[in-house]
N, C-alpha and C. Protein backbone atom coordinates (compact mmCIF):
# COMPACT_ATOMS: atom_id res chain seq x y z
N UNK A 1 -50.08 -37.26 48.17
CA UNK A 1 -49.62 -37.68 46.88
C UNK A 1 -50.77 -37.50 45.88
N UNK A 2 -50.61 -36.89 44.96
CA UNK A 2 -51.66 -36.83 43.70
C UNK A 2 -51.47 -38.08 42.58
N UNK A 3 -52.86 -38.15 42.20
CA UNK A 3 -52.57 -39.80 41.36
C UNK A 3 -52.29 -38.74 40.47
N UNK A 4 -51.61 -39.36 39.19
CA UNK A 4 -51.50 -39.30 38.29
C UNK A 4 -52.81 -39.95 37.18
N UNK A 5 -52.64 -38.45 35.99
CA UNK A 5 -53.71 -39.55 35.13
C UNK A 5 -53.15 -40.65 34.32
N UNK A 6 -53.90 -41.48 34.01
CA UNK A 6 -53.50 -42.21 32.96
C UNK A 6 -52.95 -41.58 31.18
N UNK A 7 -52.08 -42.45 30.55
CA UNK A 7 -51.57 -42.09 29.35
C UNK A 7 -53.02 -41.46 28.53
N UNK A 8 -52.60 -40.43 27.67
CA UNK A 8 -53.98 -40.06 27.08
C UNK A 8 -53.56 -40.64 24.84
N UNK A 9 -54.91 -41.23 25.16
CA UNK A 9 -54.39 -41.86 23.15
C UNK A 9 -53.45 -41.25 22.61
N UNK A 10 -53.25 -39.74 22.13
CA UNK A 10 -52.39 -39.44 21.52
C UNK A 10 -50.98 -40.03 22.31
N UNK A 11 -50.76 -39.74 23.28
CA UNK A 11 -49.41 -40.16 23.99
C UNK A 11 -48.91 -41.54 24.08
N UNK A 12 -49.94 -42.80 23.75
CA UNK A 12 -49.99 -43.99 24.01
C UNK A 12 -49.64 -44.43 22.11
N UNK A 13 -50.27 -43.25 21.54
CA UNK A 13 -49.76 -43.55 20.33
C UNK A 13 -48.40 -43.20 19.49
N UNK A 14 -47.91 -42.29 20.24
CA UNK A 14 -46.55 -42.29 20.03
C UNK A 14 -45.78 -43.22 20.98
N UNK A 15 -46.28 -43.57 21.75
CA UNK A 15 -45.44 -44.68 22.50
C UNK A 15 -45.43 -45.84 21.81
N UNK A 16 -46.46 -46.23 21.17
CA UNK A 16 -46.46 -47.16 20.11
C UNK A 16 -45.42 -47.34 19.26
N UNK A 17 -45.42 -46.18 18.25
CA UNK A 17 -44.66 -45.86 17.23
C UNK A 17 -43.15 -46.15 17.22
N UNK A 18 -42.71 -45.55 18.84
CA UNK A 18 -41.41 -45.37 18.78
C UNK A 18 -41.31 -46.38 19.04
N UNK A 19 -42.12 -47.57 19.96
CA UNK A 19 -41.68 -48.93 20.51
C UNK A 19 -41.14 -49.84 19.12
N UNK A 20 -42.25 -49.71 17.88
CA UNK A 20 -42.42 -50.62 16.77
C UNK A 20 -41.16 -50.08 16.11
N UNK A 21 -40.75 -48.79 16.06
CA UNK A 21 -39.40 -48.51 15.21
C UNK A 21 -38.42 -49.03 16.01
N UNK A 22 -38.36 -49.00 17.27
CA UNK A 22 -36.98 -49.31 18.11
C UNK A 22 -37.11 -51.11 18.18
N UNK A 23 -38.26 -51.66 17.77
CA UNK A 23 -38.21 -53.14 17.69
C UNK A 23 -37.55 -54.18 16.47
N UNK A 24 -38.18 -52.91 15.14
CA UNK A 24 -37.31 -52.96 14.04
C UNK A 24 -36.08 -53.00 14.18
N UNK A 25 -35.29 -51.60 14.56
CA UNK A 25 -34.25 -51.41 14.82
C UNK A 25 -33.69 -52.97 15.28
N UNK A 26 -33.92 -53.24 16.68
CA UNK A 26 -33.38 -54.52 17.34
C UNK A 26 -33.45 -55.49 16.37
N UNK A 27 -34.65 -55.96 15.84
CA UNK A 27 -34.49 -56.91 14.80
C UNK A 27 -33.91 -57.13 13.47
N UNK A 28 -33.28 -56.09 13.25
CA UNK A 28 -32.17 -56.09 12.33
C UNK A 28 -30.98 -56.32 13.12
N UNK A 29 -30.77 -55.67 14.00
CA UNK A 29 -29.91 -55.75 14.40
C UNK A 29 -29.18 -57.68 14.45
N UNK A 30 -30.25 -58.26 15.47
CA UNK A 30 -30.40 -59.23 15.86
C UNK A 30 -29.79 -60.06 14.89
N UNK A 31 -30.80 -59.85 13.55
CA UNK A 31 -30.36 -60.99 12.25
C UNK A 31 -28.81 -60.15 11.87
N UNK A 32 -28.53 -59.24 11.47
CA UNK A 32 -26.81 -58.72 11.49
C UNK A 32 -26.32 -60.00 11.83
N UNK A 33 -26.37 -59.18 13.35
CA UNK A 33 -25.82 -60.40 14.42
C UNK A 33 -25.46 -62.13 13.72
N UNK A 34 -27.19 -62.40 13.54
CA UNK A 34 -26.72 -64.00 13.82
C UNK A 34 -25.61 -64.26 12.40
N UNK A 35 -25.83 -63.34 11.60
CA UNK A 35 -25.21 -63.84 9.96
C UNK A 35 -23.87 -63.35 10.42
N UNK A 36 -23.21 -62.58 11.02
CA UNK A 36 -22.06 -62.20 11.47
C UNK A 36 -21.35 -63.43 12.60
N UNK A 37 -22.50 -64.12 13.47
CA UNK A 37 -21.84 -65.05 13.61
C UNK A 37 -21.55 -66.72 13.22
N UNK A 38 -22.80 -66.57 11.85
CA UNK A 38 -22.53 -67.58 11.06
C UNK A 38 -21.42 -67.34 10.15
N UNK A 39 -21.04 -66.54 9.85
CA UNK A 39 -19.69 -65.95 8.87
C UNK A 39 -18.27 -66.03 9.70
N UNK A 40 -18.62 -66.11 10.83
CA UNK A 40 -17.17 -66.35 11.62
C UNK A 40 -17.26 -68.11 11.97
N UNK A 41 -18.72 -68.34 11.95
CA UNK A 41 -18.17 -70.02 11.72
C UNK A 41 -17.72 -70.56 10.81
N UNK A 42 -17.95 -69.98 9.59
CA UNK A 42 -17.49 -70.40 8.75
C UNK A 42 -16.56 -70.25 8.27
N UNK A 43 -16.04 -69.50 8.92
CA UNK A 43 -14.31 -68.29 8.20
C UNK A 43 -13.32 -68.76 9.53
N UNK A 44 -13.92 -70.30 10.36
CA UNK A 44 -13.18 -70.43 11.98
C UNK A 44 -12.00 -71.68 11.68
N UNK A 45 -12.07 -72.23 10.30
CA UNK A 45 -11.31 -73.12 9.70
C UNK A 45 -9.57 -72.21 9.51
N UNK A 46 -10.25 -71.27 9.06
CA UNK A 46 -8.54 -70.56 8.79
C UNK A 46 -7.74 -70.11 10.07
N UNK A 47 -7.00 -70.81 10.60
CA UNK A 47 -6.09 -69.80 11.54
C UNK A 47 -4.78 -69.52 11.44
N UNK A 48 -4.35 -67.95 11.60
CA UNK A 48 -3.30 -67.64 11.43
C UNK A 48 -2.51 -67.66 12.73
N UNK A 49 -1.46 -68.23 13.25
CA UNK A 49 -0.99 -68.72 14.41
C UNK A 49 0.27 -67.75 14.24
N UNK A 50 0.44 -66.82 13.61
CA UNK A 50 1.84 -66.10 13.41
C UNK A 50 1.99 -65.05 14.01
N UNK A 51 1.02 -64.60 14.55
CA UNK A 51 1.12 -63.19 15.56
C UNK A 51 1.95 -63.20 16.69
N UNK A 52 2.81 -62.38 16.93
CA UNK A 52 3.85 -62.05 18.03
C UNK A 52 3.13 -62.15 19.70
N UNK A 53 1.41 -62.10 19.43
CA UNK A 53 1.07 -61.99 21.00
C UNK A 53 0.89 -63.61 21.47
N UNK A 54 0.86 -64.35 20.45
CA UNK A 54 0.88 -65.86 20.81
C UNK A 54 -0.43 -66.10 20.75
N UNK A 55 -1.60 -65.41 19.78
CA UNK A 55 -3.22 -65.52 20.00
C UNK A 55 -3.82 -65.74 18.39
N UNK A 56 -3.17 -66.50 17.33
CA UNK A 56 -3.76 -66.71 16.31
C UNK A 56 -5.46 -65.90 16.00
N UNK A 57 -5.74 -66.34 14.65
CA UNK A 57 -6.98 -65.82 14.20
C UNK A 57 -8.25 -66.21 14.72
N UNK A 58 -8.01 -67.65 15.00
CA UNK A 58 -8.72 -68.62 15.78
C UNK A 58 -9.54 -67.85 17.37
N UNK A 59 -7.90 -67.30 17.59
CA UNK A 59 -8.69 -67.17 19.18
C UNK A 59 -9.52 -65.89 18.77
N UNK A 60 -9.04 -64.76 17.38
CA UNK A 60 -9.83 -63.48 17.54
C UNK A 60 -11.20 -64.01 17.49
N UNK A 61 -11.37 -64.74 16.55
CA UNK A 61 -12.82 -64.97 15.73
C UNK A 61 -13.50 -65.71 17.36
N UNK A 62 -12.67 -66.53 17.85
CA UNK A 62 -13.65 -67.12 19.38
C UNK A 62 -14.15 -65.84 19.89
N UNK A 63 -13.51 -64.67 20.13
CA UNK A 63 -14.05 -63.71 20.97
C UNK A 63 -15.23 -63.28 20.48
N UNK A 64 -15.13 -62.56 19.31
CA UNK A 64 -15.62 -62.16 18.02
C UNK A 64 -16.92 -62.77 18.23
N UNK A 65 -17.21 -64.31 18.05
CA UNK A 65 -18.57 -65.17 18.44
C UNK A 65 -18.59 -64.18 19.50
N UNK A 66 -18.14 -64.86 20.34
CA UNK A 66 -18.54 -64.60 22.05
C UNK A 66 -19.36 -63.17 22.30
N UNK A 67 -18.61 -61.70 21.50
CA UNK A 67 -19.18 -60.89 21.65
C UNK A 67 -20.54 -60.84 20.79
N UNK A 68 -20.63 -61.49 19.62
CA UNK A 68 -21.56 -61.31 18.81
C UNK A 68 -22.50 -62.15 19.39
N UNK A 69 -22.88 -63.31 19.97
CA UNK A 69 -23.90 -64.15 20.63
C UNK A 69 -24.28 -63.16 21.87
N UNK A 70 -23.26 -62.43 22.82
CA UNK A 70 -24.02 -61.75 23.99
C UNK A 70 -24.95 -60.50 23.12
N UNK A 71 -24.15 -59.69 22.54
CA UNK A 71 -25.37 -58.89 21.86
C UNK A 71 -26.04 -59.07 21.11
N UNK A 72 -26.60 -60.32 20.77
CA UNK A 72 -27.36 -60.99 20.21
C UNK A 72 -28.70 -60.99 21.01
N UNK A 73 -28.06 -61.69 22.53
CA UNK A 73 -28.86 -62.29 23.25
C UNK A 73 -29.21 -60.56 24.04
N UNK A 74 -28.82 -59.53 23.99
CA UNK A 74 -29.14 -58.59 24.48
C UNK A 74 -30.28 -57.91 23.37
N UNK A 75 -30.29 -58.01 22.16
CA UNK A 75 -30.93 -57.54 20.93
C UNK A 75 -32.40 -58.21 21.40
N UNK A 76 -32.00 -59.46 21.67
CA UNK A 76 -33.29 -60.54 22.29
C UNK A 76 -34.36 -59.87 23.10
N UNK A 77 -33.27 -59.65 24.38
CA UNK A 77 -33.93 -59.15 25.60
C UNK A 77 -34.60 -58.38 25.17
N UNK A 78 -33.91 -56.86 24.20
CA UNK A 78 -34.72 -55.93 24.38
C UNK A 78 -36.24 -55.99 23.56
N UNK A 79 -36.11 -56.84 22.51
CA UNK A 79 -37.15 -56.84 21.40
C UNK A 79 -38.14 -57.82 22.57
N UNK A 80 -37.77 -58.74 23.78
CA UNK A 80 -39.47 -59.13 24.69
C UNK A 80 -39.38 -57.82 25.13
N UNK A 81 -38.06 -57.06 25.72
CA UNK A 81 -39.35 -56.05 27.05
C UNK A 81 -40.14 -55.45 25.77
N UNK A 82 -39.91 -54.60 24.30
CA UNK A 82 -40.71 -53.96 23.76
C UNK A 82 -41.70 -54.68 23.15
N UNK A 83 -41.97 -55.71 23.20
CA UNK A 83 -43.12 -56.76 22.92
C UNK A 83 -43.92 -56.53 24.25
N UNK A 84 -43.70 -56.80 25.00
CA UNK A 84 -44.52 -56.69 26.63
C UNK A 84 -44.90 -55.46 26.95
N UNK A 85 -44.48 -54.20 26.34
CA UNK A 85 -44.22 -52.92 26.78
C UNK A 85 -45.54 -52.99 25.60
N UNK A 86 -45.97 -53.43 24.32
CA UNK A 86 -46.26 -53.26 23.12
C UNK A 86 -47.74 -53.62 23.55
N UNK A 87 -48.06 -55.24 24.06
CA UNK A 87 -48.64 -55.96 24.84
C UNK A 87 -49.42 -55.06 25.57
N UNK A 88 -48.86 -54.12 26.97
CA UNK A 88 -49.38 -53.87 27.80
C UNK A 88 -50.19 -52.48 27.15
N UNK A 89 -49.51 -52.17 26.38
CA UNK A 89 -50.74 -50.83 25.61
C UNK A 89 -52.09 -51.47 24.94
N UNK A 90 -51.84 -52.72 24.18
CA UNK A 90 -52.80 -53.27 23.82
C UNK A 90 -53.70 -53.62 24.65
N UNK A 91 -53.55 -53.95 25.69
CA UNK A 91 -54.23 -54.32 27.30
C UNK A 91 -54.77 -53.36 27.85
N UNK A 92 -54.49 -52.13 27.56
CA UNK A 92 -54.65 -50.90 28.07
C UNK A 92 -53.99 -50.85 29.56
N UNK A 93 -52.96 -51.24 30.01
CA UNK A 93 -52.62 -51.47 31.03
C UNK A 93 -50.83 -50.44 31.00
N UNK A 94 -50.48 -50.10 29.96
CA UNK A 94 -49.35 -49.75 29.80
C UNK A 94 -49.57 -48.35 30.96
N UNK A 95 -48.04 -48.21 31.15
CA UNK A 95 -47.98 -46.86 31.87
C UNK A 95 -48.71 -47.30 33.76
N UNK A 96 -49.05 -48.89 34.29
CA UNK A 96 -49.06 -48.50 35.76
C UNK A 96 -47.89 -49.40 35.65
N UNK A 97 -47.43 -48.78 37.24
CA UNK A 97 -46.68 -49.92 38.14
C UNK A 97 -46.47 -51.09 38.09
N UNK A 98 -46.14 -51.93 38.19
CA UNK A 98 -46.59 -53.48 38.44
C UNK A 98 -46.30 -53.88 39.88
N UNK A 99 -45.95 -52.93 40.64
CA UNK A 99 -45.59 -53.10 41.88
C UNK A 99 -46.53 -52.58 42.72
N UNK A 100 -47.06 -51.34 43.01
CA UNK A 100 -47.99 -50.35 43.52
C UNK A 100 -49.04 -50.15 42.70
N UNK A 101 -49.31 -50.12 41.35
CA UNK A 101 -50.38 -50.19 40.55
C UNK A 101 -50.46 -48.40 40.07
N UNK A 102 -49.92 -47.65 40.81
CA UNK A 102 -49.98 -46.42 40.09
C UNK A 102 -49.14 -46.02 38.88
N UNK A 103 -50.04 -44.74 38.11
CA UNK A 103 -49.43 -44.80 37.09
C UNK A 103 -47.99 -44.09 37.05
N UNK A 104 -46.76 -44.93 36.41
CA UNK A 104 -45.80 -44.26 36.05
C UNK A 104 -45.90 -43.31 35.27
N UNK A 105 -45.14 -42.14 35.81
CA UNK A 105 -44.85 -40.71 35.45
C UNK A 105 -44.53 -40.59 33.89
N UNK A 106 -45.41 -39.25 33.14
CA UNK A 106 -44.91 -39.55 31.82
C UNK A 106 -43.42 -39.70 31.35
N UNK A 107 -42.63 -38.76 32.13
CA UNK A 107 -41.45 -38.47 31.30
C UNK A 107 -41.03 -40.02 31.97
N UNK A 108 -41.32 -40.41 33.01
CA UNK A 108 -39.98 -41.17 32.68
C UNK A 108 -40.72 -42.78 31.63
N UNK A 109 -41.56 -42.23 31.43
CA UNK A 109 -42.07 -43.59 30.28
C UNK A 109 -41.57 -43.14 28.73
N UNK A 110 -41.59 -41.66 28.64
CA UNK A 110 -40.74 -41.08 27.51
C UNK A 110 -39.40 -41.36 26.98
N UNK A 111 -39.14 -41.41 28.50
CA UNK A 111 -36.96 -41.87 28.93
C UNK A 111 -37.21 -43.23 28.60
N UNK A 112 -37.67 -43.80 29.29
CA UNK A 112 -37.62 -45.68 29.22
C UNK A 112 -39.28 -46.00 28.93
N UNK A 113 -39.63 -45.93 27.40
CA UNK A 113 -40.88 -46.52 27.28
C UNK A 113 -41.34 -48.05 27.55
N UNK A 114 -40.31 -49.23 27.98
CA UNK A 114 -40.69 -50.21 28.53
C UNK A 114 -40.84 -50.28 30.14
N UNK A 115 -40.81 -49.20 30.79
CA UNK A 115 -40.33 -49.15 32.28
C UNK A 115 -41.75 -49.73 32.63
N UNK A 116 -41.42 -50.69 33.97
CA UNK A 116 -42.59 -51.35 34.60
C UNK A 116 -42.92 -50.93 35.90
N UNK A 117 -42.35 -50.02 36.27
CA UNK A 117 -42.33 -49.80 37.65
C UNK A 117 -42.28 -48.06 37.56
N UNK A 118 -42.99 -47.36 38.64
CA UNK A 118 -43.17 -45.92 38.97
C UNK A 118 -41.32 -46.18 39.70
N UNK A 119 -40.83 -44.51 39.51
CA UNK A 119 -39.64 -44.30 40.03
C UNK A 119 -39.67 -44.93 41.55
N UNK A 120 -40.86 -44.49 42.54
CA UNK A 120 -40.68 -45.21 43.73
C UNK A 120 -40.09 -46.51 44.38
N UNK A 121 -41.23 -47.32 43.70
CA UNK A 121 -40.93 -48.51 43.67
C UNK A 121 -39.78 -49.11 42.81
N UNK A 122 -39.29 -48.46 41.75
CA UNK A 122 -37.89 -49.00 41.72
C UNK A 122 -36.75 -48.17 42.42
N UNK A 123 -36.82 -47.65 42.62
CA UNK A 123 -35.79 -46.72 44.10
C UNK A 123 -36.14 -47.57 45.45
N UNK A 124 -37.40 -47.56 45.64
CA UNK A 124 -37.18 -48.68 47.00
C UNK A 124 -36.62 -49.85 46.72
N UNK A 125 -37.01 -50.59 45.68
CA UNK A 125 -36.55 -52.18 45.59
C UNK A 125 -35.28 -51.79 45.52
N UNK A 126 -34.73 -50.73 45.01
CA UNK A 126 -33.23 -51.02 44.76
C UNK A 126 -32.46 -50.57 45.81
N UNK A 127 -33.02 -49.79 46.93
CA UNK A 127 -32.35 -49.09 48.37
C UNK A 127 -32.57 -51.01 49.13
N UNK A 128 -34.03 -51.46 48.95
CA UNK A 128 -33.87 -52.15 50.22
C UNK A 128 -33.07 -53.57 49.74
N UNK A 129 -32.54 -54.02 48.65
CA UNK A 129 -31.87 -55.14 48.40
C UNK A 129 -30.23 -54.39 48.34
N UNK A 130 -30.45 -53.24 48.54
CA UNK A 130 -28.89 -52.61 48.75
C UNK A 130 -28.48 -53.01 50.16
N UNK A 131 -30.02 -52.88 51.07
CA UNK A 131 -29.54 -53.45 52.45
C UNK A 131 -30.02 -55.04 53.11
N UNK A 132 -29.63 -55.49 51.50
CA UNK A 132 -29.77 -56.99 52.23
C UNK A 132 -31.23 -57.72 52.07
N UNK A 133 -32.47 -56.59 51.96
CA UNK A 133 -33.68 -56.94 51.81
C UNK A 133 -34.21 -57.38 50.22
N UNK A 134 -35.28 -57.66 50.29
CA UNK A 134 -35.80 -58.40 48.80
C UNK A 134 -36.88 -57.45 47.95
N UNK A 135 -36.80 -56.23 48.65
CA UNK A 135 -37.42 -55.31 47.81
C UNK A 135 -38.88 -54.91 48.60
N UNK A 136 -39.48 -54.14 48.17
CA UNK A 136 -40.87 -53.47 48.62
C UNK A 136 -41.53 -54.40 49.42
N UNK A 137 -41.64 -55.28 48.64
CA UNK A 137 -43.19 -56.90 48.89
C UNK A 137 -42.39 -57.20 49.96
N UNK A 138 -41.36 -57.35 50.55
CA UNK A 138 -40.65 -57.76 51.93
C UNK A 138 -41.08 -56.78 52.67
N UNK A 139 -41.32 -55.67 52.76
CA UNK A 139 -41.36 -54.55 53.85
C UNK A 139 -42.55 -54.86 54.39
N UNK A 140 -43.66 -55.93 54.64
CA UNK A 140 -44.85 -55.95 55.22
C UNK A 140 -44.27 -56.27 56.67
């Protein structure tokens, strides 16, 4: 197996870049979100009970929350991993493993710039909890 080198500045600096625009991104998103589901609380007083499927306005706008709080809470997720992903460049630590310690492969840090794990080690963890096991750190 050949190590891999580590990220070189220029490459760590576009990893930057795109992390801080795609964090933006999420964080708009996020606030959208919460004002979209403060606007359905407030618009949750009116219900129209006249619809032929027997599901008033009431129940749309419940869903409506429901979907708008999960991608909310997904907007969440993603803005820590790119905080941690953001973090670990500042650390100079971005780009290894956290499992094996080697460095993950560029492209696939290109594909998924928060990825924490080399393809290996997430292909094993995910073969050996396919068979019941708890991943790599179990195989001793």
């Amino acid at each position: 197996m050949t190590k891999r080198q580590a990220p070189t500045p220029k490459f760590l600096e576009q990893q930057q870049k795109m992390l801080e625009e795609e964090r933006a991104t999420q964080v708009a998103l996020a606030e959208r979100l919460l004002e979209e589901i403060s606007q359905l609380n407030d618009d949750s007083g009116i219900i129209d009970s006249t619809g032929d499927d027997g599901f008033g306005e009431g129940a749309a706008t419940s869903v409506d929350q429901d979907r708008d709080r999960a991608l909310h809470g997904q907007a969440m997720g993603r803005i820590d991993e790119i905080d941690a992903a953001l973090q670990r460049i500042s650390d100079e630590t971005y780009g290894n493993c956290e499992i094996c310690g080697e460095q993950i492969a560029k492209a696939r840090l290109e594909a998924l710039p928060t990825a924490t794990q080399c393809v290996n080690c997430k292909a094993g963890g995910l073969a050996s909890r396919h068979r019941g096991g708890l991943g790599r750190r179990s195989a001793a």
